[in-house]
C-alpha atoms as a PDB file:
ATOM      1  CA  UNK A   1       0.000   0.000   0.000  1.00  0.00           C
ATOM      2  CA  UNK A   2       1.302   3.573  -1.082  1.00  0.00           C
ATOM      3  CA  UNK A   3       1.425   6.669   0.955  1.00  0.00           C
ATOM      4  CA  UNK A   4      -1.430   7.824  -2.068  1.00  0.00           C
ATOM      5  CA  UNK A   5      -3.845   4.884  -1.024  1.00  0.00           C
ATOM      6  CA  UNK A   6      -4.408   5.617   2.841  1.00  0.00           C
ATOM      7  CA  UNK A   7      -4.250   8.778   4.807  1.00  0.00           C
ATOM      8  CA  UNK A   8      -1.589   8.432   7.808  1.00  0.00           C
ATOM      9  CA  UNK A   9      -3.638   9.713  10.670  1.00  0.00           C
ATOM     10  CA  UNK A  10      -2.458  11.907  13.494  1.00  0.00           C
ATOM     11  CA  UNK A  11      -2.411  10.474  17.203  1.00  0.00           C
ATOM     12  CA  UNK A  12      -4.092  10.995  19.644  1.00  0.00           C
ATOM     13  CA  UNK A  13      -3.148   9.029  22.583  1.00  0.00           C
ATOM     14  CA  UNK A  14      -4.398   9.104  26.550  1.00  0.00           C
ATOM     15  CA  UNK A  15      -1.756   7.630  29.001  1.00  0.00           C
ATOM     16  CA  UNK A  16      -4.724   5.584  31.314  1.00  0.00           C
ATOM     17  CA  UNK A  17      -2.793   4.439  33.834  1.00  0.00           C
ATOM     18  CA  UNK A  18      -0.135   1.485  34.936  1.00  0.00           C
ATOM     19  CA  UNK A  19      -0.725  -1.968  37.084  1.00  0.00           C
ATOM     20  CA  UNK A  20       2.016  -4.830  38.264  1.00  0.00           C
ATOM     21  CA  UNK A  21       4.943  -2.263  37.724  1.00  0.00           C
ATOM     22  CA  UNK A  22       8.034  -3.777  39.028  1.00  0.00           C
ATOM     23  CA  UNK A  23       9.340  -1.943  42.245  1.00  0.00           C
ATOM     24  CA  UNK A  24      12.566  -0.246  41.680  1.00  0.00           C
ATOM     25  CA  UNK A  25      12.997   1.149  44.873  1.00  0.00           C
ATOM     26  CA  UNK A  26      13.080  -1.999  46.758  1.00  0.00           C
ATOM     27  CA  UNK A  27      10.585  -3.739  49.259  1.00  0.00           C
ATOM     28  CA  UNK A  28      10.668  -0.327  51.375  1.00  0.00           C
ATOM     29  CA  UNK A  29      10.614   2.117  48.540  1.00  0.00           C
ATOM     30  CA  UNK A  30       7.451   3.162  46.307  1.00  0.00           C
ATOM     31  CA  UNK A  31       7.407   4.185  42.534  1.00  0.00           C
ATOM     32  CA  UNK A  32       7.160   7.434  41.869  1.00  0.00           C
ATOM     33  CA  UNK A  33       5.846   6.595  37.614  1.00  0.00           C
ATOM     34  CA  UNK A  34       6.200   8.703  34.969  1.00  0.00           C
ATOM     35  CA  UNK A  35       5.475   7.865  31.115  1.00  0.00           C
ATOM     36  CA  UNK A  36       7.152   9.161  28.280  1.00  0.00           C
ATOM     37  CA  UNK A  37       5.574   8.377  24.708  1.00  0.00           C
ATOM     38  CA  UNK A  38       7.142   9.350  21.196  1.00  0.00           C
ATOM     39  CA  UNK A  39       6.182   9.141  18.148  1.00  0.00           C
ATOM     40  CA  UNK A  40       9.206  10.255  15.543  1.00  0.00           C
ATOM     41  CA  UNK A  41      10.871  13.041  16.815  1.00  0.00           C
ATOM     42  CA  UNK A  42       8.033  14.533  18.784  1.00  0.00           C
ATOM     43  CA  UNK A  43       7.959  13.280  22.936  1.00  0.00           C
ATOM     44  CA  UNK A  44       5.719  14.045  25.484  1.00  0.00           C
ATOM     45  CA  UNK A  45       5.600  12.731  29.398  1.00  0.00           C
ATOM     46  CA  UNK A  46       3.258  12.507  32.124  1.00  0.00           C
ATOM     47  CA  UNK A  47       3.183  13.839  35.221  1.00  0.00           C
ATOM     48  CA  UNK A  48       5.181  12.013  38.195  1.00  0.00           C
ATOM     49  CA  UNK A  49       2.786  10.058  40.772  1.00  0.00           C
ATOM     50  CA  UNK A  50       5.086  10.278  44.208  1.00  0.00           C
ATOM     51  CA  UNK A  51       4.692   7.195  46.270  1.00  0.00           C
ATOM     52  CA  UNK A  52       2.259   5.127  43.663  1.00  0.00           C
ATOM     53  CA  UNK A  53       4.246   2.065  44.263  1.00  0.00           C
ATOM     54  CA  UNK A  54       2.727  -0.459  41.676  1.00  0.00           C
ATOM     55  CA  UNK A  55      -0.618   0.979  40.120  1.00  0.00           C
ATOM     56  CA  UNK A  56      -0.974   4.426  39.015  1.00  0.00           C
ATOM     57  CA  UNK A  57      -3.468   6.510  37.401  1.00  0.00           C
ATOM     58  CA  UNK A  58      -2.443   9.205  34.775  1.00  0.00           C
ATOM     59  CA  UNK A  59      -5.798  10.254  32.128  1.00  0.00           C
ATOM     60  CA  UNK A  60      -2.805  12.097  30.583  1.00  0.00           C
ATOM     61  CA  UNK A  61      -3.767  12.540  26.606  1.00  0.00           C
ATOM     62  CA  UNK A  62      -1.467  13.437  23.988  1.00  0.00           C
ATOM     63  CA  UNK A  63      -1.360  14.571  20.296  1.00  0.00           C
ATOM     64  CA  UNK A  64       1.055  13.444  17.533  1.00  0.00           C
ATOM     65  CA  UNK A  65       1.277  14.777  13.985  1.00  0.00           C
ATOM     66  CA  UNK A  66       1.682  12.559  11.224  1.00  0.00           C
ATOM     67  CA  UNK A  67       4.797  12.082   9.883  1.00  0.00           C
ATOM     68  CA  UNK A  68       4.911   8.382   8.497  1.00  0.00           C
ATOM     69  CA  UNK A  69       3.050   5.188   8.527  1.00  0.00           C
ATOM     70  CA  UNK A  70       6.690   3.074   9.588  1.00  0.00           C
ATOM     71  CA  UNK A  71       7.022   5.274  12.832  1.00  0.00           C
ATOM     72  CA  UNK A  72       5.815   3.053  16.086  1.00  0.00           C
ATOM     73  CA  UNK A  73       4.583   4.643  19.070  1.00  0.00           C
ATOM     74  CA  UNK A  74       7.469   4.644  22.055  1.00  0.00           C
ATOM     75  CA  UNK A  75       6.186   3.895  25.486  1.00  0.00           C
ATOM     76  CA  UNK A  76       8.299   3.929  28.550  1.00  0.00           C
ATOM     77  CA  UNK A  77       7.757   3.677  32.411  1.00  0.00           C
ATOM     78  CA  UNK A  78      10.144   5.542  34.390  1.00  0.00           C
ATOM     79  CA  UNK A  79      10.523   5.660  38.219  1.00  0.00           C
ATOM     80  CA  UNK A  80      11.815   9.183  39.332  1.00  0.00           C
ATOM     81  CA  UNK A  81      14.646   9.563  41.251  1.00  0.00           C
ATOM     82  CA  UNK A  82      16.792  12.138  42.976  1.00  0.00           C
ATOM     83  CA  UNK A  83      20.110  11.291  41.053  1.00  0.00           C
ATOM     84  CA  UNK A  84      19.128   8.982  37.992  1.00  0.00           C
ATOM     85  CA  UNK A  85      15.344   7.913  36.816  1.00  0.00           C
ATOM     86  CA  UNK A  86      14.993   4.203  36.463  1.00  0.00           C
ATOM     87  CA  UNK A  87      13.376   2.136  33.409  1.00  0.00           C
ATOM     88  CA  UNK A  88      10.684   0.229  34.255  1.00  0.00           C
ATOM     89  CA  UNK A  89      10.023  -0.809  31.024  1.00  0.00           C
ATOM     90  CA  UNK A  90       9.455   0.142  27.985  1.00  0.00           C
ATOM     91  CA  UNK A  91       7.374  -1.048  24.999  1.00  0.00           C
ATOM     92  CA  UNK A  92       7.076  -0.292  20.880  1.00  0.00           C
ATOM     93  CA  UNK A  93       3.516  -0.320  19.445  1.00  0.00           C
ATOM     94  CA  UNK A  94       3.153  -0.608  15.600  1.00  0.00           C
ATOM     95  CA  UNK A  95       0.682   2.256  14.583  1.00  0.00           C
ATOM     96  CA  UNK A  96       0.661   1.878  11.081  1.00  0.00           C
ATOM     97  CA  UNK A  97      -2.691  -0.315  11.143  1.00  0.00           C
ATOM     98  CA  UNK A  98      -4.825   2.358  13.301  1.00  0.00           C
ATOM     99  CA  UNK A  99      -6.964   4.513  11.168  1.00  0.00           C
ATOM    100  CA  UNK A 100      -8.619   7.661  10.625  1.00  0.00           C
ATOM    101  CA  UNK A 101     -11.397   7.309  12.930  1.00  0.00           C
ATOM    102  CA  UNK A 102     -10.607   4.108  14.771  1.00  0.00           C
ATOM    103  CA  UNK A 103      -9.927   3.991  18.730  1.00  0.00           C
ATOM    104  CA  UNK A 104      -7.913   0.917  20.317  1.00  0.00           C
ATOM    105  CA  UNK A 105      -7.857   1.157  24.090  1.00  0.00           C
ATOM    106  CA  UNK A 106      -5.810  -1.998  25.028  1.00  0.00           C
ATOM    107  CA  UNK A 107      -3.192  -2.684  28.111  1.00  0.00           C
ATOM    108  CA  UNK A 108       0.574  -2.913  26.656  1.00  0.00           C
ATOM    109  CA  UNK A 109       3.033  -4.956  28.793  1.00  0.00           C
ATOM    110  CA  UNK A 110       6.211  -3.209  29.133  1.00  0.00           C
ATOM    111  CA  UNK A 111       9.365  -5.563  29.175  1.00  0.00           C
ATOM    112  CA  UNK A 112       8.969  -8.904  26.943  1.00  0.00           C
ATOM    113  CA  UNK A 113       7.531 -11.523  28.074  1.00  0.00           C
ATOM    114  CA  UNK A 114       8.954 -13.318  31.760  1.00  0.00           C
ATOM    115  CA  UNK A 115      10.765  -9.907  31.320  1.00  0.00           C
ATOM    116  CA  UNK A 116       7.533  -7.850  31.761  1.00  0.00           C
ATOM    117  CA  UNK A 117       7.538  -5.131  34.115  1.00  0.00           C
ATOM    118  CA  UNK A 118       4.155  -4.241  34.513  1.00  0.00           C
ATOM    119  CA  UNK A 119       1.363  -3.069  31.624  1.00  0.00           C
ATOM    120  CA  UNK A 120       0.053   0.047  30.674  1.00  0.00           C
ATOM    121  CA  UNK A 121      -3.110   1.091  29.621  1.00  0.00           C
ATOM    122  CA  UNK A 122      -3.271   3.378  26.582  1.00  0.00           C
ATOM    123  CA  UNK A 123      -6.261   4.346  24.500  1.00  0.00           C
ATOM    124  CA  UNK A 124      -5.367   5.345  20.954  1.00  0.00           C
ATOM    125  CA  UNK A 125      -7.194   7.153  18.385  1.00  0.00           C
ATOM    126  CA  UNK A 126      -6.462   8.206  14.725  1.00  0.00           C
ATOM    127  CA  UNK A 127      -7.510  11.801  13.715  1.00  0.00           C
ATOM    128  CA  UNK A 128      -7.654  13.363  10.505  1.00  0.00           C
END
């Protein structure tokens, strides 16, 4: 299919929320998530939740301009730290499929498989 035959849509995405994020802080320590989600060149990130531990609500939403069908969607889970954020996780959803019109609200695991780290909630929708 050629850029002529379908429209690439631009994206609009809501950051839900997170569940079963690993603890990087240790048994004591609590998460304090943030999500950052690209699309090309063009990043946005959510607000920090202090003390959420391993579930955490954002309703953040998001909008990306088109730029190409072959860019994926970036998603990663940070835990923020004085000195150095960790990585959760992180996870790359295709977005080439989603059209003008369409919204997919689905949880994405970040990490690979026994390497998950927990799964976040995103609901995406393709705009003219």
């Amino acid at each position: 299919m050629n850029a002529h035959t379908k429209a690439v849509p631009n994206l609009r995405v809501t950051v839900v929320g997170a569940r079963n994020l690993h603890h990087e802080d240790g048994l004591l320590g609590k998460n304090d998530p943030f999500a950052v989600v690209s699309v090309g060149a063009q990043r946005h990130r959510t607000k920090t939740v202090r003390e959420a531990g391993s579930a955490v609500t954002w309703n953040e939403t998001f909008t990306f301009t088109a730029q190409s069908a072959e860019n994926d969607l970036r998603l990663q889970v940070l835990d923020e730290d004085l000195l150095k954020n960790d990585l959760i996780g992180q996870a790359r959803i295709p977005v080439q499929d989603i059209l003008i019109g369409e919204t997919r609200e689905s949880w994405y695991s970040v990490g690979e498989g026994p390497k998950a780290r927990g799964e976040v909630l995103l609901k995406i929708t393709g705009e003219p």
